[in-house]
C-alpha atoms as a PDB file:
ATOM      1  CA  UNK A   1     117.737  19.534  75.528  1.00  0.00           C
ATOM      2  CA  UNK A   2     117.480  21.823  72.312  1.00  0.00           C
ATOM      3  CA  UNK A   3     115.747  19.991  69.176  1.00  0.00           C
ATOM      4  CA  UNK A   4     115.759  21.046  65.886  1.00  0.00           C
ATOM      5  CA  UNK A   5     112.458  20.771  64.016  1.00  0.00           C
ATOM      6  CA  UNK A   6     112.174  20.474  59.672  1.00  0.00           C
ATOM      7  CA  UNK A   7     108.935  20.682  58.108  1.00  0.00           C
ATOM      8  CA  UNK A   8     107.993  19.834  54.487  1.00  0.00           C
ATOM      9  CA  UNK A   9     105.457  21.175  53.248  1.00  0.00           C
ATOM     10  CA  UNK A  10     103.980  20.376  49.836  1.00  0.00           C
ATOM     11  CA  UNK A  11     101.873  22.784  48.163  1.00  0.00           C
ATOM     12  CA  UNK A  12     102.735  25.589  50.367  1.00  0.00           C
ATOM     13  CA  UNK A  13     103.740  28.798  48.717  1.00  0.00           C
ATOM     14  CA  UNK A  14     106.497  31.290  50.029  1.00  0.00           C
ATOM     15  CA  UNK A  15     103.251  34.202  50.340  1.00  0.00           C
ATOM     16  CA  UNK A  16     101.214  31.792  52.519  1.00  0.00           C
ATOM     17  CA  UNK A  17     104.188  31.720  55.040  1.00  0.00           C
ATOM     18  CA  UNK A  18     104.860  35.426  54.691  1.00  0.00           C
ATOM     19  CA  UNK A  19     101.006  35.755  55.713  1.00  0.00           C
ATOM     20  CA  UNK A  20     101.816  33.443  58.850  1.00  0.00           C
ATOM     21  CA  UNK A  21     104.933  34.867  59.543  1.00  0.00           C
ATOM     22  CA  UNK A  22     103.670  38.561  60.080  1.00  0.00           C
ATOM     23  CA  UNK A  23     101.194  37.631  62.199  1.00  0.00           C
ATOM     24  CA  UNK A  24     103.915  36.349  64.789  1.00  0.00           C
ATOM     25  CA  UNK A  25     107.157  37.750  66.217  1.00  0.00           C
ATOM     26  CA  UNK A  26     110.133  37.168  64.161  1.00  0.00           C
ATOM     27  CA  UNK A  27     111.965  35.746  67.674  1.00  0.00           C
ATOM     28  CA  UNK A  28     109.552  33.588  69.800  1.00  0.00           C
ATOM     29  CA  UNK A  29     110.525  32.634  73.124  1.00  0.00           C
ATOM     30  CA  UNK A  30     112.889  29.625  73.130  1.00  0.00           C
ATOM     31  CA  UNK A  31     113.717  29.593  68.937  1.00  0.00           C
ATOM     32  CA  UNK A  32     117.567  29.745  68.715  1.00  0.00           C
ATOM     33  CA  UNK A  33     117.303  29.640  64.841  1.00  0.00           C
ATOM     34  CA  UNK A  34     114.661  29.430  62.168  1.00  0.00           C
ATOM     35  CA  UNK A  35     115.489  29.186  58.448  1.00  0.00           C
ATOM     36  CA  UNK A  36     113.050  29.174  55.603  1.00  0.00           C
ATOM     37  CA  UNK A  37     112.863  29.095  51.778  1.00  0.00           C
ATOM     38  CA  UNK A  38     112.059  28.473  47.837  1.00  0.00           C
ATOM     39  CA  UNK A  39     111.462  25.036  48.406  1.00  0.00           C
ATOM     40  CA  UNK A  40     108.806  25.736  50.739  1.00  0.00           C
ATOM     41  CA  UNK A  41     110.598  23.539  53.715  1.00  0.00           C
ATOM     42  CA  UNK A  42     111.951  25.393  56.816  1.00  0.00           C
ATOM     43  CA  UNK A  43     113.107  24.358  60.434  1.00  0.00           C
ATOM     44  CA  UNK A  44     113.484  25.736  63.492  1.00  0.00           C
ATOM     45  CA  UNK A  45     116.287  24.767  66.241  1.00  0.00           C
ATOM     46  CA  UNK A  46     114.568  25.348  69.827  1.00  0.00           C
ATOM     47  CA  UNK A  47     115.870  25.273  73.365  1.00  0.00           C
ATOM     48  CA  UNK A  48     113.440  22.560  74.245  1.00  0.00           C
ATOM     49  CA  UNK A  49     110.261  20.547  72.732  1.00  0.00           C
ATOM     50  CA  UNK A  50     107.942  22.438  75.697  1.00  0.00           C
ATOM     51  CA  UNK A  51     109.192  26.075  73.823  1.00  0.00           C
ATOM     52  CA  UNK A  52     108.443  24.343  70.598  1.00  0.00           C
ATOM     53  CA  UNK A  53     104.836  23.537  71.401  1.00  0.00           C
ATOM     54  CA  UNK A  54     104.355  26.439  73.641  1.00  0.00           C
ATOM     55  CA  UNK A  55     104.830  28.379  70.122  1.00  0.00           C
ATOM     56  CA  UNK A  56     102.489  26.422  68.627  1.00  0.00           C
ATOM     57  CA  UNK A  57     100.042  26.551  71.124  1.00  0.00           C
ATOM     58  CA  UNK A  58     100.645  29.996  71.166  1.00  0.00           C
ATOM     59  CA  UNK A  59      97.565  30.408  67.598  1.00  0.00           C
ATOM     60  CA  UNK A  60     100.429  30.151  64.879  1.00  0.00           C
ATOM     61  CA  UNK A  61      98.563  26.285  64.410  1.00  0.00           C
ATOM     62  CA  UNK A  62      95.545  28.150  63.779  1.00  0.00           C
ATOM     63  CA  UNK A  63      97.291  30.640  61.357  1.00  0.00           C
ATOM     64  CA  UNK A  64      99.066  28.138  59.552  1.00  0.00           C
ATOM     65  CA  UNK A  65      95.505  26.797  58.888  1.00  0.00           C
ATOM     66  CA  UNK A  66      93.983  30.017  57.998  1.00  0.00           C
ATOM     67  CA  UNK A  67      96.356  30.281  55.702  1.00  0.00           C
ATOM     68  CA  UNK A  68      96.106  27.341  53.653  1.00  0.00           C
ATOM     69  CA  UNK A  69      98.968  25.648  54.351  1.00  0.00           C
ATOM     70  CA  UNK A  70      99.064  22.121  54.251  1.00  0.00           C
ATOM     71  CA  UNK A  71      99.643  20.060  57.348  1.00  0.00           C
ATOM     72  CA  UNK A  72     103.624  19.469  57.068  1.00  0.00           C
ATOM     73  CA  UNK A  73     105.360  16.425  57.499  1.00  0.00           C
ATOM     74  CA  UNK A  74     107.638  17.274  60.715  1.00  0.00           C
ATOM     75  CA  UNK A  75     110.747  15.315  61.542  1.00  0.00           C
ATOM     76  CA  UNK A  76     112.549  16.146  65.091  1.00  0.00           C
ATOM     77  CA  UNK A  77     115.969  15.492  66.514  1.00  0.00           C
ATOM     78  CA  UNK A  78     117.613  16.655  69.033  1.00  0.00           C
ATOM     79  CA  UNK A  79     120.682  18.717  68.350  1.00  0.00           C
ATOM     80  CA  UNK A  80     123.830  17.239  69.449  1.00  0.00           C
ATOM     81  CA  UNK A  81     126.144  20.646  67.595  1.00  0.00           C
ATOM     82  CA  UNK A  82     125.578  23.888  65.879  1.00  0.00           C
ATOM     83  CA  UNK A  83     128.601  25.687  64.795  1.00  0.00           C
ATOM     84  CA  UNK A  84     128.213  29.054  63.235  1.00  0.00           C
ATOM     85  CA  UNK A  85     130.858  29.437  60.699  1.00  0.00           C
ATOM     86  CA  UNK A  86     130.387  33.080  59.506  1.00  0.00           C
END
């Protein structure tokens, strides 16, 4: 089942995820859709919670770390519809 994963993160800054986010592929295994911004909060839509923590597994936990980055407060559902309207 995919789930769709939002973390807020308070204190982070948009160059401490920029240093994470180069470190990593732009497309890991299993992430259908990531989106990120200004206000610091992002989520990611995966095909499953196993690709989700595969990814994390994966050292990006460690990077985040490296990095500064607080420890986010993470909220999970799992997506029932995603409709692309473009």
């Amino acid at each position: 089942m995919a789930i769709c994963r939002i973390f807020e993160v308070e204190g982070a800054t948009l160059d401490q995820y920029d240093e994470v986010d180069a470190k990593f592929p732009e497309n890991p295994p299993g992430a259908v859709l990531h989106v990120a911004g200004a206000a610091t909060d992002g989520s990611t839509w995966w095909e499953s919670a196993e690709k989700a923590e595969e990814y994390m597994a994966s050292g990006v936990g460690e990077a985040i770390g490296a990095a500064g980055i607080p420890e986010p407060k993470t909220t999970e559902f799992e997506v029932h519809n995603l409709t692309d309207a473009r």
